[in-house]
C-alpha atoms as a PDB file:
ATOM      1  CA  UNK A   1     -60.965 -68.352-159.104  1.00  0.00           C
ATOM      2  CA  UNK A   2     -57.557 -67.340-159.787  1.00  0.00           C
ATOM      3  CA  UNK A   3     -57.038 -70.731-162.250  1.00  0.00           C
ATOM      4  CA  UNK A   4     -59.534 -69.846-163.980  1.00  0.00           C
ATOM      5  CA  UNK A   5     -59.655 -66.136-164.363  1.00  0.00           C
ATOM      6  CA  UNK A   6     -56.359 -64.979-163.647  1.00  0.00           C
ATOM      7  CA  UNK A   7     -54.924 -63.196-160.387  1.00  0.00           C
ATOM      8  CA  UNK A   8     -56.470 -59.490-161.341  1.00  0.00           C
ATOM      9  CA  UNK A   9     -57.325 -56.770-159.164  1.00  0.00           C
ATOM     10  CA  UNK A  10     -60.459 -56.782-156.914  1.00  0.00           C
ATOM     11  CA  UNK A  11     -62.216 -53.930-158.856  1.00  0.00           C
ATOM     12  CA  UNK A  12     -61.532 -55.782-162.188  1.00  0.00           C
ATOM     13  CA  UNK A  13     -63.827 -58.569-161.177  1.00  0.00           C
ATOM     14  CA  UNK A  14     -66.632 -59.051-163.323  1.00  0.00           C
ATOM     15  CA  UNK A  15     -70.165 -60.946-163.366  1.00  0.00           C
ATOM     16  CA  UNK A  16     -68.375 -62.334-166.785  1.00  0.00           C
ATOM     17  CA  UNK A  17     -65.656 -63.613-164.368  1.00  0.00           C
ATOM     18  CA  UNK A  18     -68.032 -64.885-161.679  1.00  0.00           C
ATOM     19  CA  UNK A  19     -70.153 -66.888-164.690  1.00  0.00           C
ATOM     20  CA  UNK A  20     -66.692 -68.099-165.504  1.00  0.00           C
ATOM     21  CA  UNK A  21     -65.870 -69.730-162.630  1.00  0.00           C
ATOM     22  CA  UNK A  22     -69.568 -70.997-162.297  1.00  0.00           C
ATOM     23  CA  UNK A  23     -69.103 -72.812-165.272  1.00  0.00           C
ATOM     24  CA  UNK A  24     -65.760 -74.007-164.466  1.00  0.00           C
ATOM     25  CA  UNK A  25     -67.093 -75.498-161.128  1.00  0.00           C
ATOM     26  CA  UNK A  26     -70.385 -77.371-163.477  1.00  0.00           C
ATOM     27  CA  UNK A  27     -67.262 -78.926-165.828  1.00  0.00           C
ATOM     28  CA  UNK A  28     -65.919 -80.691-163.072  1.00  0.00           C
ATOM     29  CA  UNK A  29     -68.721 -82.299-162.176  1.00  0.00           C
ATOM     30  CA  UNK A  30     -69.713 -80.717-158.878  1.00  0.00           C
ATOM     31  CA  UNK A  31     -72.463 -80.933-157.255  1.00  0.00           C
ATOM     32  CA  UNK A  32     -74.916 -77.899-156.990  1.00  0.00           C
ATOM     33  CA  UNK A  33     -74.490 -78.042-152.732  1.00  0.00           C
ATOM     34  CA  UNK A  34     -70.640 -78.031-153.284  1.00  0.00           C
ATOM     35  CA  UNK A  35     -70.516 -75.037-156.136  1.00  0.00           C
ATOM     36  CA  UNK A  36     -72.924 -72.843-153.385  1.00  0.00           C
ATOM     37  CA  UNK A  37     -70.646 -73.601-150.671  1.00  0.00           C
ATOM     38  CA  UNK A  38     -67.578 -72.699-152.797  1.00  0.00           C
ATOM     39  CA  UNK A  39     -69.502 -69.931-154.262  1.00  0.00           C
ATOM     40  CA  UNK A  40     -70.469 -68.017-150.691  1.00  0.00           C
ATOM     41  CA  UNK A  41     -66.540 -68.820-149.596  1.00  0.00           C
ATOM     42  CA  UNK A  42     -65.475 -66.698-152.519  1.00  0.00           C
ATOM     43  CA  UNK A  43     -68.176 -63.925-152.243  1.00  0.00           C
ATOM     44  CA  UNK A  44     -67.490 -63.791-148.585  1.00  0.00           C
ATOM     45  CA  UNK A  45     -63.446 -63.054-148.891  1.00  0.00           C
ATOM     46  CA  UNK A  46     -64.160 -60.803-151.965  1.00  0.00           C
ATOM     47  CA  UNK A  47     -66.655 -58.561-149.680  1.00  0.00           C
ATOM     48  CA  UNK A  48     -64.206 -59.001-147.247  1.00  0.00           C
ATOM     49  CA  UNK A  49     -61.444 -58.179-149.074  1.00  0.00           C
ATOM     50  CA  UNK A  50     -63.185 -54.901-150.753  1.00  0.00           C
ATOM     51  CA  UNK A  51     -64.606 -53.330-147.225  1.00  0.00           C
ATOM     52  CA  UNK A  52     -60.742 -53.967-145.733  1.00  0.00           C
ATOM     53  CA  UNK A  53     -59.091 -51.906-148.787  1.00  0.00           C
ATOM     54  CA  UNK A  54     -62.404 -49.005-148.677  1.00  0.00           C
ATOM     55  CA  UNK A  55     -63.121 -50.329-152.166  1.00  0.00           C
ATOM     56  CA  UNK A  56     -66.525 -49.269-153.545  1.00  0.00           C
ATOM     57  CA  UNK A  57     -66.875 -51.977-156.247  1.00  0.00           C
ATOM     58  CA  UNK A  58     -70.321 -53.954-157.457  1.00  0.00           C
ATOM     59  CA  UNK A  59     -70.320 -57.752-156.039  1.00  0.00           C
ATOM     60  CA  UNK A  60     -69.539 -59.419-159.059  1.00  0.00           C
ATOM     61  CA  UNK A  61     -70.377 -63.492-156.849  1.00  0.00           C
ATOM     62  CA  UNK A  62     -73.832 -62.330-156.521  1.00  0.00           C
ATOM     63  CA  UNK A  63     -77.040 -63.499-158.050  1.00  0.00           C
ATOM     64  CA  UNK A  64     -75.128 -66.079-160.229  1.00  0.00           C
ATOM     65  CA  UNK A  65     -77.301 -68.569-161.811  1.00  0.00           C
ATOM     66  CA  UNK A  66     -77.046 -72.444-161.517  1.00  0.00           C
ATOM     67  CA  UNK A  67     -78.995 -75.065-160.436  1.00  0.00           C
ATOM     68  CA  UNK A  68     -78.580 -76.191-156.506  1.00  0.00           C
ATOM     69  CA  UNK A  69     -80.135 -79.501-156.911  1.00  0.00           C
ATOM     70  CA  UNK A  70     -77.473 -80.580-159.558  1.00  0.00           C
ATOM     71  CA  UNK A  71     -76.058 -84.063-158.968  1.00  0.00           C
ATOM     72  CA  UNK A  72     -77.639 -83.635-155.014  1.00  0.00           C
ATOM     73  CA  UNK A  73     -78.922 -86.977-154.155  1.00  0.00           C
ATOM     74  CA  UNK A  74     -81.097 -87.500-151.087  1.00  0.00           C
ATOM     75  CA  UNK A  75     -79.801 -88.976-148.045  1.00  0.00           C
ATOM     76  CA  UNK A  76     -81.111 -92.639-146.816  1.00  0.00           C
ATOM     77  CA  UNK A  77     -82.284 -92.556-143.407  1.00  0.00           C
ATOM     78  CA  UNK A  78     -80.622 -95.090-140.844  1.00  0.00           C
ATOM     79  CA  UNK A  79     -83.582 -97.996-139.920  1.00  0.00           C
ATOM     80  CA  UNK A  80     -84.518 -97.489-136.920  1.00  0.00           C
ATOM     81  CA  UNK A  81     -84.169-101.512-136.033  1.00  0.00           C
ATOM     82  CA  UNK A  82     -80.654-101.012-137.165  1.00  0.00           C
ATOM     83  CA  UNK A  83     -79.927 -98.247-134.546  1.00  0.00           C
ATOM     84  CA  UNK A  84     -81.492-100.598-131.532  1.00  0.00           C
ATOM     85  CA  UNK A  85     -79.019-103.242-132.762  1.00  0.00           C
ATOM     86  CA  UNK A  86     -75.698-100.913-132.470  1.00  0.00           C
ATOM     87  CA  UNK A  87     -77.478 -99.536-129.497  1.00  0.00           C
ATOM     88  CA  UNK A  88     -77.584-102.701-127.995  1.00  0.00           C
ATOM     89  CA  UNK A  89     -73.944-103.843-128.882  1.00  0.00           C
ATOM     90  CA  UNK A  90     -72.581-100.963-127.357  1.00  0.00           C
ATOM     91  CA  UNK A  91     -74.938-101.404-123.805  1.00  0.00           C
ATOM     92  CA  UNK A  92     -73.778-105.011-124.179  1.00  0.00           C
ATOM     93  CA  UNK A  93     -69.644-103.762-124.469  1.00  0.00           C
ATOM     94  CA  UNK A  94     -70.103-101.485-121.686  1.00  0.00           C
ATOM     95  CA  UNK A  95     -71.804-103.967-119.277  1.00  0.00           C
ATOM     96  CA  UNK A  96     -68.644-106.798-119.865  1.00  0.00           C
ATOM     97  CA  UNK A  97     -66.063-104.244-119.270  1.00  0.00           C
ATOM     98  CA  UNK A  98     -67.637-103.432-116.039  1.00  0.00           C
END
């Protein structure tokens, strides 16, 4: 956040600087599951930051726009058969050490 908008005080934070940094993340190619988790890191240590110092100051990291699907591919399930095999391996490695 800083890289891109500059080290500023908490109650000069903007939505401006928020859709900033959105679009910053989107540039570099992440992926929408990795721009929310980055995004709820940074909203969490600015609330946190503002209730520590008794700031009263809008929430600039909230409600910003972007898709969450974005470059999110869907993970392949294990086959089951597969499992049995590496199940059995490992049964099989226990018994010979026995």
């Amino acid at each position: 956040m800083i890289d891109v908008c500059g080290d500023k005080p908490l109650t000069d934070c903007t939505k401006a600087d928020a859709n900033k940094f959105r679009d910053d993340l989107i540039k570099r190619g992440l992926a929408g599951s990795s721009i929310t988790r980055i995004f709820g890191t940074v909203h969490a240590v600015f609330n946190f930051a503002v209730a520590e110092v008794g700031l009263s100051t809008a929430a600039p990291f909230a409600n910003v726009y972007y898709d969450r699907n974005a470059g999110v591919s869907g993970l392949s399930s294990i086959p089951v058969q597969d499992i049995r095999t590496v199940q059995g391996k490992c049964e099989s490695a226990g018994e010979s050490k026995r």
